[in-house]
Protein backbone atom coordinates (compact mmCIF):
# COMPACT_ATOMS: atom_id res chain seq x y z
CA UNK A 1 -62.39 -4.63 40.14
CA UNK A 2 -60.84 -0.91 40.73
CA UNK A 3 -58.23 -0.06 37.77
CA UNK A 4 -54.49 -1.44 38.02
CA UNK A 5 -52.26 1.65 40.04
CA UNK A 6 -49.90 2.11 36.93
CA UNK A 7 -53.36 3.20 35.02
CA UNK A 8 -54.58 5.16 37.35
CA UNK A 9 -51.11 6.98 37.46
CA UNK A 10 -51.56 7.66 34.11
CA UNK A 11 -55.21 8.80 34.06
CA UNK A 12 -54.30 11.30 36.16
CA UNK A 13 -51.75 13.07 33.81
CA UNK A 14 -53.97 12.21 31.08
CA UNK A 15 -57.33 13.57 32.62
CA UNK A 16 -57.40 17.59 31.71
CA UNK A 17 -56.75 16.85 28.25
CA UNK A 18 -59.60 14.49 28.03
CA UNK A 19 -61.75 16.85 29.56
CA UNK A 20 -60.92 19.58 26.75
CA UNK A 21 -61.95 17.16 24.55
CA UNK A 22 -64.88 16.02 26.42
CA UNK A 23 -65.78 19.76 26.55
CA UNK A 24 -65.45 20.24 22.89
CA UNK A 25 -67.63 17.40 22.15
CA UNK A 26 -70.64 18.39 24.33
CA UNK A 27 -70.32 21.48 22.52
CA UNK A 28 -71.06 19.32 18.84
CA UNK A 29 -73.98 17.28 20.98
CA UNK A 30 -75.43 20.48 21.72
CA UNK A 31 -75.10 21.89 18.29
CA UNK A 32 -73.59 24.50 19.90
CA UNK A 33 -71.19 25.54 17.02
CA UNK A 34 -71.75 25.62 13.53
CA UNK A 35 -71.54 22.19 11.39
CA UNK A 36 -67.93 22.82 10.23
CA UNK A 37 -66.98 22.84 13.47
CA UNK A 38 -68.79 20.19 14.68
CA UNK A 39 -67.22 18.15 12.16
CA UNK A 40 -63.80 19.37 13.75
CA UNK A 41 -65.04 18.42 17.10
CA UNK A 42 -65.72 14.62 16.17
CA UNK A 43 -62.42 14.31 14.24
CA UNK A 44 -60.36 15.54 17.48
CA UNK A 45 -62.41 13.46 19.66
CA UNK A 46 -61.66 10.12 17.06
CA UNK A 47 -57.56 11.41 17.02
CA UNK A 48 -57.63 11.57 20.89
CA UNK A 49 -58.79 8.25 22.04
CA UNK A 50 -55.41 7.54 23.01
CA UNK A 51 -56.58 9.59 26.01
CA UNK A 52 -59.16 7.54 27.12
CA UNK A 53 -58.62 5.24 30.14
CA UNK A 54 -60.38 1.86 30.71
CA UNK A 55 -63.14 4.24 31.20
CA UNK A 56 -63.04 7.24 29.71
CA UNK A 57 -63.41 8.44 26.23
CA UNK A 58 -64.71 5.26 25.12
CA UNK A 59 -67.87 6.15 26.39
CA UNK A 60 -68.54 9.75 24.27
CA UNK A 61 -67.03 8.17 21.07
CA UNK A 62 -69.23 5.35 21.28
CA UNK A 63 -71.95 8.14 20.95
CA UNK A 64 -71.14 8.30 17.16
CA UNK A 65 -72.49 5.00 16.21
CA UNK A 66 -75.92 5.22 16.95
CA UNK A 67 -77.79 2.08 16.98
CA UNK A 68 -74.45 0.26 18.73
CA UNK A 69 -75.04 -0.87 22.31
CA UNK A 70 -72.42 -0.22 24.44
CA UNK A 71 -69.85 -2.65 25.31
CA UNK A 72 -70.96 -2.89 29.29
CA UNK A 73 -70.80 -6.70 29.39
CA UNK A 74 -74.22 -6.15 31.92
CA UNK A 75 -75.71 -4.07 29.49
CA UNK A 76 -77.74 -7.19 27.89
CA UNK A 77 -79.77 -7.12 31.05
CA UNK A 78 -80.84 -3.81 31.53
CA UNK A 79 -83.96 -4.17 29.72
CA UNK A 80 -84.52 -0.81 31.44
CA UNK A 81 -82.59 1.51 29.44
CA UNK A 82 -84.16 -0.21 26.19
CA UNK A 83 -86.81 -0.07 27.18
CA UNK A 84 -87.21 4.25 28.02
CA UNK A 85 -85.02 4.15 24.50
CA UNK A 86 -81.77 5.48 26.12
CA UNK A 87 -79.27 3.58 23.32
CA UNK A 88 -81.43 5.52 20.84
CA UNK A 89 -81.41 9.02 22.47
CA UNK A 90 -77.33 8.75 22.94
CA UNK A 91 -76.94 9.71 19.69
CA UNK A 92 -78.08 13.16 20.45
CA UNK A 93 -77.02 13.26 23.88
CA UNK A 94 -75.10 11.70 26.71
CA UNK A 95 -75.90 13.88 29.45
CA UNK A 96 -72.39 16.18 29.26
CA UNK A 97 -72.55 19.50 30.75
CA UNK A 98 -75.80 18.67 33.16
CA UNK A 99 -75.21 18.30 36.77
CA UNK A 100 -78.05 15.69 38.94
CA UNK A 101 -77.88 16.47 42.49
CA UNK A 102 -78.74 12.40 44.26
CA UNK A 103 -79.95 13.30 47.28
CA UNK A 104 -79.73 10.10 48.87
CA UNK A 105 -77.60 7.99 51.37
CA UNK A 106 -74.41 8.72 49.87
CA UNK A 107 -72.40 7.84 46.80
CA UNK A 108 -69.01 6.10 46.56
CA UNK A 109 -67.02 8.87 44.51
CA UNK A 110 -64.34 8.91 46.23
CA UNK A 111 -61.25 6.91 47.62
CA UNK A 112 -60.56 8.20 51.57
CA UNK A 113 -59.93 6.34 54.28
CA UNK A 114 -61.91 2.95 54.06
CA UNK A 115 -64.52 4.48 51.70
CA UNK A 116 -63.68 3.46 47.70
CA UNK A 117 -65.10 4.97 44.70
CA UNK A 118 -67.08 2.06 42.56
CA UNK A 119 -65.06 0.74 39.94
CA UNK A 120 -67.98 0.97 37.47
CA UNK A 121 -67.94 5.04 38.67
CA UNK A 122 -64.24 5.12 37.81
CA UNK A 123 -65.08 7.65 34.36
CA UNK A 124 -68.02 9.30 36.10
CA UNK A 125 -68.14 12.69 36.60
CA UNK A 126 -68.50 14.54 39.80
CA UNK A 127 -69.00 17.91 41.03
CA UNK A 128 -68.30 18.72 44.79
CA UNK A 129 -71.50 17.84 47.41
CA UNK A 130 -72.09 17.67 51.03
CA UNK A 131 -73.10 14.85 53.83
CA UNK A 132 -75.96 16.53 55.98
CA UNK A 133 -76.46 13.27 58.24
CA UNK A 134 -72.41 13.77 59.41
CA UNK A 135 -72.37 17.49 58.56
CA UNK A 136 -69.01 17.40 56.55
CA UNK A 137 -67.94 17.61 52.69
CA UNK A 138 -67.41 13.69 52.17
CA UNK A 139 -70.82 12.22 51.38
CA UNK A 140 -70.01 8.80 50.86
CA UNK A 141 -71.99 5.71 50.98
CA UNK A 142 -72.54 3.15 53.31
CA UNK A 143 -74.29 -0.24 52.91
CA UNK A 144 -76.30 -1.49 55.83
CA UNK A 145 -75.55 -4.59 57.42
CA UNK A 146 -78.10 -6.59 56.27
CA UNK A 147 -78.45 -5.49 52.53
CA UNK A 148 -76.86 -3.17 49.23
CA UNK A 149 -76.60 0.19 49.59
CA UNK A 150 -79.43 2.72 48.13
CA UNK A 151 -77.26 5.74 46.72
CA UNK A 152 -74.76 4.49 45.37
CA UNK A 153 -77.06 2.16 42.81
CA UNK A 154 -79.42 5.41 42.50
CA UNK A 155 -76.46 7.28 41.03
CA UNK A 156 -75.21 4.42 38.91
CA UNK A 157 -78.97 4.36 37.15
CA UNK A 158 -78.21 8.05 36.19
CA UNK A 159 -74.66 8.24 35.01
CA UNK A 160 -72.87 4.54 35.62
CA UNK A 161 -69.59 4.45 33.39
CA UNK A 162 -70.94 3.64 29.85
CA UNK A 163 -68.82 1.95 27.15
CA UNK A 164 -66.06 0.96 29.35
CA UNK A 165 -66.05 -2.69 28.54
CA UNK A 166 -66.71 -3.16 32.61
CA UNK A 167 -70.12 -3.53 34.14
CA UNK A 168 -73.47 -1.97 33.56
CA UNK A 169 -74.24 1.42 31.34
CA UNK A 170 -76.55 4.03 32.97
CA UNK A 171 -79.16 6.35 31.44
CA UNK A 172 -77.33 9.85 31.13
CA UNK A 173 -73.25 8.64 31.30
CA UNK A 174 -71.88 11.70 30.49
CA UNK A 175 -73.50 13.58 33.22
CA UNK A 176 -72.12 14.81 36.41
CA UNK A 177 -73.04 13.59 40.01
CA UNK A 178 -73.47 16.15 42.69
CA UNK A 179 -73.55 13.19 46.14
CA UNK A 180 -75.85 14.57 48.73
CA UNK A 181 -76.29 12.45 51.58
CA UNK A 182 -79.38 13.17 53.37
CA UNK A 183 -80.09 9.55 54.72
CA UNK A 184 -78.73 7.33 56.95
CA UNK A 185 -78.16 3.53 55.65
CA UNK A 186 -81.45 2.30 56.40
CA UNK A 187 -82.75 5.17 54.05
CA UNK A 188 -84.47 6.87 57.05
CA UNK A 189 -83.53 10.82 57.44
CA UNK A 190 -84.91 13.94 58.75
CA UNK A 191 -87.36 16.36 56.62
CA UNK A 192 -84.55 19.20 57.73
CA UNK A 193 -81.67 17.04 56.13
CA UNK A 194 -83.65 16.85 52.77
CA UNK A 195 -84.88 20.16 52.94
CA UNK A 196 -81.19 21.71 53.55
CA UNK A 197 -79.76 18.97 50.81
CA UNK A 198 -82.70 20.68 48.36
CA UNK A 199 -81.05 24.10 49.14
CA UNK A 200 -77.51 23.14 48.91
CA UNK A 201 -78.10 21.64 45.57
CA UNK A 202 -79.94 24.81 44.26
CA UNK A 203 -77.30 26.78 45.50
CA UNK A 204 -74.36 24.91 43.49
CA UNK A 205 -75.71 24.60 40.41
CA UNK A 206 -77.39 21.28 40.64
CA UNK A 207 -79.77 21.25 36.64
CA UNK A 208 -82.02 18.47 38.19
CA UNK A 209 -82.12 17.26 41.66
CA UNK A 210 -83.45 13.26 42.09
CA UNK A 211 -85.16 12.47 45.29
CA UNK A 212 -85.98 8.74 45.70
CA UNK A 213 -87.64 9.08 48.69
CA UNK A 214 -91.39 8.79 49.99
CA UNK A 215 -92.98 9.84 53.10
CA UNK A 216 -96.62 9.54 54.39
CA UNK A 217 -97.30 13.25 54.92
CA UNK A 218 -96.67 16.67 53.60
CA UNK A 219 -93.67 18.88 55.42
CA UNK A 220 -93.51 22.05 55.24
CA UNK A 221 -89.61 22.68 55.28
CA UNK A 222 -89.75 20.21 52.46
CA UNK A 223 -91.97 21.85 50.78
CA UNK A 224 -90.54 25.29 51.16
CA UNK A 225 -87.23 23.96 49.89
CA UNK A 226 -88.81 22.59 46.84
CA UNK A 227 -90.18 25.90 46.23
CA UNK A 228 -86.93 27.77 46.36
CA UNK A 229 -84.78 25.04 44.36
CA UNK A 230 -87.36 24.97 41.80
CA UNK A 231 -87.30 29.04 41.20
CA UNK A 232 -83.49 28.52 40.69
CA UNK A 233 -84.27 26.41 37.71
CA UNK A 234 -83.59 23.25 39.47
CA UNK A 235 -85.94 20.06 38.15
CA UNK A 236 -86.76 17.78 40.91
CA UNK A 237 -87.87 14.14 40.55
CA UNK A 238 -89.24 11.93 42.94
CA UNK A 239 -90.21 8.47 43.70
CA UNK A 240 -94.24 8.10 43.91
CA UNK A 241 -93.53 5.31 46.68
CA UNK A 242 -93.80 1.91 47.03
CA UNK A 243 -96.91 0.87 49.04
CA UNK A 244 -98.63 -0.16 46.34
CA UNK A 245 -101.45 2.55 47.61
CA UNK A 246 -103.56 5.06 45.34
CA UNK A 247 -102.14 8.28 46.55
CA UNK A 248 -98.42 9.29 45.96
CA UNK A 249 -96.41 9.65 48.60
CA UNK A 250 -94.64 13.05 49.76
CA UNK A 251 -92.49 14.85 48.23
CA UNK A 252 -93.53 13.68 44.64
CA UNK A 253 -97.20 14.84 45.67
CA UNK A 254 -95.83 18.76 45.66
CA UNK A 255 -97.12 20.11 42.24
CA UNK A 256 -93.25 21.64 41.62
CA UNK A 257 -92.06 17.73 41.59
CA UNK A 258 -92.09 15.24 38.73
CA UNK A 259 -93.51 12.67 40.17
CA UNK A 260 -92.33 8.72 39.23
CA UNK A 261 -94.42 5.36 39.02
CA UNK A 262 -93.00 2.00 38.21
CA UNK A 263 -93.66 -0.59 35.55
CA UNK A 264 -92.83 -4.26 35.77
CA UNK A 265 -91.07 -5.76 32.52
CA UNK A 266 -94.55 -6.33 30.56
CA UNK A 267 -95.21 -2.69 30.85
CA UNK A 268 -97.89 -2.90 33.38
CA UNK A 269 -97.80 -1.26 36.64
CA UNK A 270 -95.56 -2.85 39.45
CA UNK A 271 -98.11 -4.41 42.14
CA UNK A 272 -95.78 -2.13 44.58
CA UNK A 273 -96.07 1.16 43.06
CA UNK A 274 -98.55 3.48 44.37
CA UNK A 275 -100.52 5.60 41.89
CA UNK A 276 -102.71 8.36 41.54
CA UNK A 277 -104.03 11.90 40.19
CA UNK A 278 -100.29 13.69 41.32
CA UNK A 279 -98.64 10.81 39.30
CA UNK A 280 -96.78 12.36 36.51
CA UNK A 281 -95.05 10.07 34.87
CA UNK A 282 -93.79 6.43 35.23
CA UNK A 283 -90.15 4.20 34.05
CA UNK A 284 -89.04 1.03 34.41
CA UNK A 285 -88.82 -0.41 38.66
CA UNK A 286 -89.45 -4.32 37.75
CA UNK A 287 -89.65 -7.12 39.84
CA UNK A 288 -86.62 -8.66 41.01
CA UNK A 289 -88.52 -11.80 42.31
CA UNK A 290 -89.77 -12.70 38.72
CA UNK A 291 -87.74 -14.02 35.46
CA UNK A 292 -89.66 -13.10 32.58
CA UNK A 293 -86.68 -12.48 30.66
CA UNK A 294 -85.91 -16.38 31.16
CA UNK A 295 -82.26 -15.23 32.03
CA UNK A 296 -81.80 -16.67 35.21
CA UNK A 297 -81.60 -13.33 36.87
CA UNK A 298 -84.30 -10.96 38.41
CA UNK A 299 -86.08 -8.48 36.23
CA UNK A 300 -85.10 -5.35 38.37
CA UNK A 301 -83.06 -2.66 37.61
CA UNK A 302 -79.40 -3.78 37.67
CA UNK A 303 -76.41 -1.17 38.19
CA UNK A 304 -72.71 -1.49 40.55
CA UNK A 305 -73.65 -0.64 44.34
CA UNK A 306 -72.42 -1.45 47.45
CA UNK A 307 -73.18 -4.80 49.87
CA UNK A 308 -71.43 -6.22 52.89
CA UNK A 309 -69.33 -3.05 53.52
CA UNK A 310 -67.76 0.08 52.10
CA UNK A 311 -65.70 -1.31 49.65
CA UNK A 312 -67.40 -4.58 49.01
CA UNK A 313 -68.77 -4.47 45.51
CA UNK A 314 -72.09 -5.93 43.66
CA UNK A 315 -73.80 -5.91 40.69
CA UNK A 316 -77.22 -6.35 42.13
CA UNK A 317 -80.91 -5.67 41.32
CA UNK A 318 -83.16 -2.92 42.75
CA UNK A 319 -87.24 -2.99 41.89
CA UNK A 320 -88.95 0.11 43.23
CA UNK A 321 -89.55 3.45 42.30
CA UNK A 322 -86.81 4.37 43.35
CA UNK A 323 -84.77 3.11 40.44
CA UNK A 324 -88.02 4.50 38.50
CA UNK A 325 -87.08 7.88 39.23
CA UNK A 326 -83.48 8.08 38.85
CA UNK A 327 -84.22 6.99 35.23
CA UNK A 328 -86.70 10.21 34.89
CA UNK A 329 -83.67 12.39 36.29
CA UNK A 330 -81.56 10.40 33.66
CA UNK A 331 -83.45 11.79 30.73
CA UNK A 332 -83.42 14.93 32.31
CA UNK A 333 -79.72 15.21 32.27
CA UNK A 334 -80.14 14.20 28.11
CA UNK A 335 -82.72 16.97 27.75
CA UNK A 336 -81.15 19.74 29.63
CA UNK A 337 -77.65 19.04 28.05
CA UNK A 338 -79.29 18.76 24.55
CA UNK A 339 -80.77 21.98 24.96
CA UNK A 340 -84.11 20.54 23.75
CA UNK A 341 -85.48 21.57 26.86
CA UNK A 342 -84.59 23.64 30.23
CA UNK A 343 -86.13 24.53 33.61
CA UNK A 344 -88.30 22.60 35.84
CA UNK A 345 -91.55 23.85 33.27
CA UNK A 346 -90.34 23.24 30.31
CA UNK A 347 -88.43 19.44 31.20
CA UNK A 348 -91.51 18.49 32.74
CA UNK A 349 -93.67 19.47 29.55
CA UNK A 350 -90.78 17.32 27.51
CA UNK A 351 -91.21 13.94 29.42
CA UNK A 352 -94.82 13.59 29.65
CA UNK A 353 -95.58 15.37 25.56
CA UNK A 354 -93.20 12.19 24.59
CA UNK A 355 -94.03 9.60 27.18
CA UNK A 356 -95.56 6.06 25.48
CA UNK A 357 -99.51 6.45 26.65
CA UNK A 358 -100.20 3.50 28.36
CA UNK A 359 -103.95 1.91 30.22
CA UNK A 360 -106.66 4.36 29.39
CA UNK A 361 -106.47 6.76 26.35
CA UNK A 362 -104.79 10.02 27.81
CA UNK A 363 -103.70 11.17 31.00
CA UNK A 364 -104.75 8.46 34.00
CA UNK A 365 -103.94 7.43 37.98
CA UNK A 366 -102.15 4.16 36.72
CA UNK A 367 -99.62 5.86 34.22
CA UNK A 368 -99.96 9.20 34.66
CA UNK A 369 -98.46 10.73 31.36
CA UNK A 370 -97.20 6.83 30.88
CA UNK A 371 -93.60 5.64 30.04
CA UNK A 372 -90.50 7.73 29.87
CA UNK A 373 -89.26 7.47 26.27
CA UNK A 374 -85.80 9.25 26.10
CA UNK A 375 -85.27 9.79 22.71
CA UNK A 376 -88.97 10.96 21.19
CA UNK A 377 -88.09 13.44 24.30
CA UNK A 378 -85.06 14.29 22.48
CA UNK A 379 -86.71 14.76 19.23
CA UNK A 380 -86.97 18.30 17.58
CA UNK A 381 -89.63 20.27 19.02
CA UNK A 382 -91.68 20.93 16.09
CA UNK A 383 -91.80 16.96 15.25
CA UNK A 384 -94.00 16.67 19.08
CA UNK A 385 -97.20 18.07 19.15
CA UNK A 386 -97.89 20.75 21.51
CA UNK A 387 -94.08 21.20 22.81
CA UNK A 388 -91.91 24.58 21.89
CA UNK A 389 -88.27 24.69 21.39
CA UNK A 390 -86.33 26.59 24.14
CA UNK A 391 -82.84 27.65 24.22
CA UNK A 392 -79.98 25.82 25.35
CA UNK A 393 -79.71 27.01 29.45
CA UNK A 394 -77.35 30.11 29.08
CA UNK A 395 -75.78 29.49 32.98
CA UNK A 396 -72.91 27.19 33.23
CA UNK A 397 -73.85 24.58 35.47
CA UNK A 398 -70.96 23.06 38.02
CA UNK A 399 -69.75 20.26 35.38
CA UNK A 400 -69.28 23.23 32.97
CA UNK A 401 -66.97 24.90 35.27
CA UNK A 402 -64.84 21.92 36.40
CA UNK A 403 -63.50 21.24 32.58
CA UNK A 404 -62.06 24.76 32.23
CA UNK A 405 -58.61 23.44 31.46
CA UNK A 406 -61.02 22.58 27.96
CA UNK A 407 -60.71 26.50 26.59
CA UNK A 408 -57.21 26.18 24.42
CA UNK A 409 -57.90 23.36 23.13
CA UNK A 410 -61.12 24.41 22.22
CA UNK A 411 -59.75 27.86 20.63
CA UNK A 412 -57.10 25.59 18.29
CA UNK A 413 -59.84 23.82 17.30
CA UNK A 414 -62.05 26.46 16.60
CA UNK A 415 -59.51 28.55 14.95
CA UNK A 416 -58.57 25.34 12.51
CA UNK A 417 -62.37 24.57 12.14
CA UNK A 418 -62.62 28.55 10.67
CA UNK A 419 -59.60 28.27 8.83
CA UNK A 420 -60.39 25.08 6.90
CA UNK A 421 -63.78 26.97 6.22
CA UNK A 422 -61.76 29.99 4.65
CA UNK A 423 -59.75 28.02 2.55
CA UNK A 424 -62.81 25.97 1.23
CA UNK A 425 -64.48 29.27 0.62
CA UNK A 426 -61.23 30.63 -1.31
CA UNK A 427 -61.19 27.74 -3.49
CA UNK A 428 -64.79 27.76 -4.43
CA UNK A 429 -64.23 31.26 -5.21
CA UNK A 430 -61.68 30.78 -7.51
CA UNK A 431 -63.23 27.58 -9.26
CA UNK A 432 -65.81 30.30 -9.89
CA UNK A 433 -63.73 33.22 -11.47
């Protein structure tokens, strides 16, 4: 249910302080400053909670327990994000400072008109995107008549409100959502729309773009498009398609794309996902017709979307690989705001050196690299075989930008971080003498 007014009143005033503090901390996940003042960084973020709304801070602090799943009441049946180990890669990362472009049918971000933002989106971060179906700047979701919507549960897999008490978690919380809406609400769109969604995302400083989409045939405007986002540095994911056939499906066939298989809950291919030599990696897309969980609910992937119209809410299963992919662009997120990784290369090198090998020894059609595993992705380079550190990315991306208000805060604490370190360094001096 969306927050009580008076609260949202009060986020509002509250809001550029927390994202100071917000900022600050993704500057201690990255180990972006020296230990002293990461040490600063966590104490500010403990003495600030006071900032946090329903859904705010809670989710970053809860990223110094590691080990403790979050308190998303939903969060017991998203054997998903187990199972690609995205409680144990939180403590190194959440996601913050990475921007995921969804080009998709829309997202509910916002509250105009009749459209709503999702409740369970209500601490998400977003940067600005564009509808290319309506050409205008409000790309918002809309649920077709006869089932949930596809964008707004796409964007919830990547960066749902996490340790919120409300809802489900998602797989990179701390992460901001650039909405592109390329498809109509039956998920059919025009090669042009994606093509100039791909561009737009490029152009705004989009760090990974997720495309759950599949088509039968390869498009040159698509392709093209791919070409140009991925020489800005932009790491695209697709879905491999759900046919069930032994070819992917376009655009996750282009080399420049990670391409995404699903797994049912035993870790064996879904009947429904097709496979092949493009196939780069797979994730989690279930079955929501089964119960091998035994908890009276389906074993897809469960996040908040839309269903019944655009502000009528569910929490509702998805099995594809669809869902398989926006997990892939999750960990993405994790590795490009960790640092551990950057640029279409060097992410894609990341997720398959660390992936769980699954059916045949090595590399295969069914699994490709086999299963997403988020935090041996986050692990330091030298501890995985075959992969080389790289620098944190040195451009701000779009989510940097937006917490600007972040820079004094960040200076006091910097300046009290150095000055606790002079005093300790006095003292040890003296002990000395």
């Amino acid at each position: 249910m969306p927050l009580p007014e008076q609260l949202q009143k009060e986020w509002r005033v509250r809001k550029p302080l927390a994202d100071a503090v917000l900022w600050l901390f993704a500057l201690a996940e990255a180990r972006a400053v020296a230990p002293g003042l990461r040490n600063a960084a966590i104490l500010l973020l403990s003495a600030a909670s006071w900032l946090a709304p329903p859904a705010g801070l809670a989710a970053a602090a809860s990223a110094l327990e590691p080990g403790k799943p979050p308190n998303d009441p939903l969060f017991k049946y998203q054997w998903h994000l187990r199972a690609i180990q995205a409680p144990a890669a939180w403590a190194v990362s959440r996601g913050a400072g990475a921007t995921v472009a969804i080009l998709d049918t829309g997202v509910a971000y916002e509250d105009r008109g009749i459209y709503r933002r999702a409740p369970d989106l209500a601490g998400t971060r977003f940067v600005p995107g564009w509808d290319f179906v309506d050409g205008d700047a409000h790309p918002n979701d809309e649920p077709p008549p006869d089932r949930q919507s596809h964008g707004t549960h796409i964007a919830g897999i990547v960066a749902q409100t996490t340790g919120n008490g409300v809802g489900a978690a998602g797989v990179a919380p701390a992460a901001a959502i650039m909405p592109i809406r390329v498809l109509r609400p039956d998920t059919t769109g025009s090669p042009r729309a994606i093509a100039k969604g791909l561009r737009f995302a490029a152009d705004h400083g989009a760090d990974v773009a997720n495309l759950s989409i599949a088509g039968p045939s390869d498009v040159g405007v698509v392709k093209d498009a791919i070409g140009y986002a991925a020489s800005k540095g932009v790491t695209i994911v697709a879905s491999a398609g759900n046919d069930g056939r032994s070819s992917v499906s376009f655009p996750a066939a282009y080399p420049k794309v990670i391409a995404v298989g699903a797994l049912s809950r035993n870790r064996t291919r879904a009947n429904y996902s097709n496979y092949g030599k493009a196939l780069d990696v797979v994730a989690p897309g279930g079955d929501d017709q089964l119960d091998a969980s035994g908890e009276r609910a389906g074993d897809g992937v469960l996040q908040q979307t839309l269903k019944g119209g655009p502000s009528q809410w569910c929490y509702c299963f998805m099995a594809s690989t669809s869902a398989a992919a926006a997990q892939v662009s999750g960990v993405g997120a994790l590795l490009v705001a960790s640092g551990r990784a950057s640029g279409p290369a060097g992410i894609a090198s990341a997720l398959r050196s660390s992936a769980q090998d699954l059916g045949p020894r090595g590399r295969d059609t069914g699994y490709g690299a086999g299963l997403i595993q988020a935090a041996a992705a986050l692990a330091p380079a030298d501890s995985v075989p075959g992969r080389r550190a790289t620098p944190p990315p040195s451009r701000p991306s779009a989510a940097t930008w937006s917490v600007s208000p972040a820079l004094p805060v960040a200076g006091a604490v910097l300046a009290a971080g150095l000055l606790a370190l002079s005093v300790a360094r006095r003292r040890r001096r003296t002990h000395e003498r």
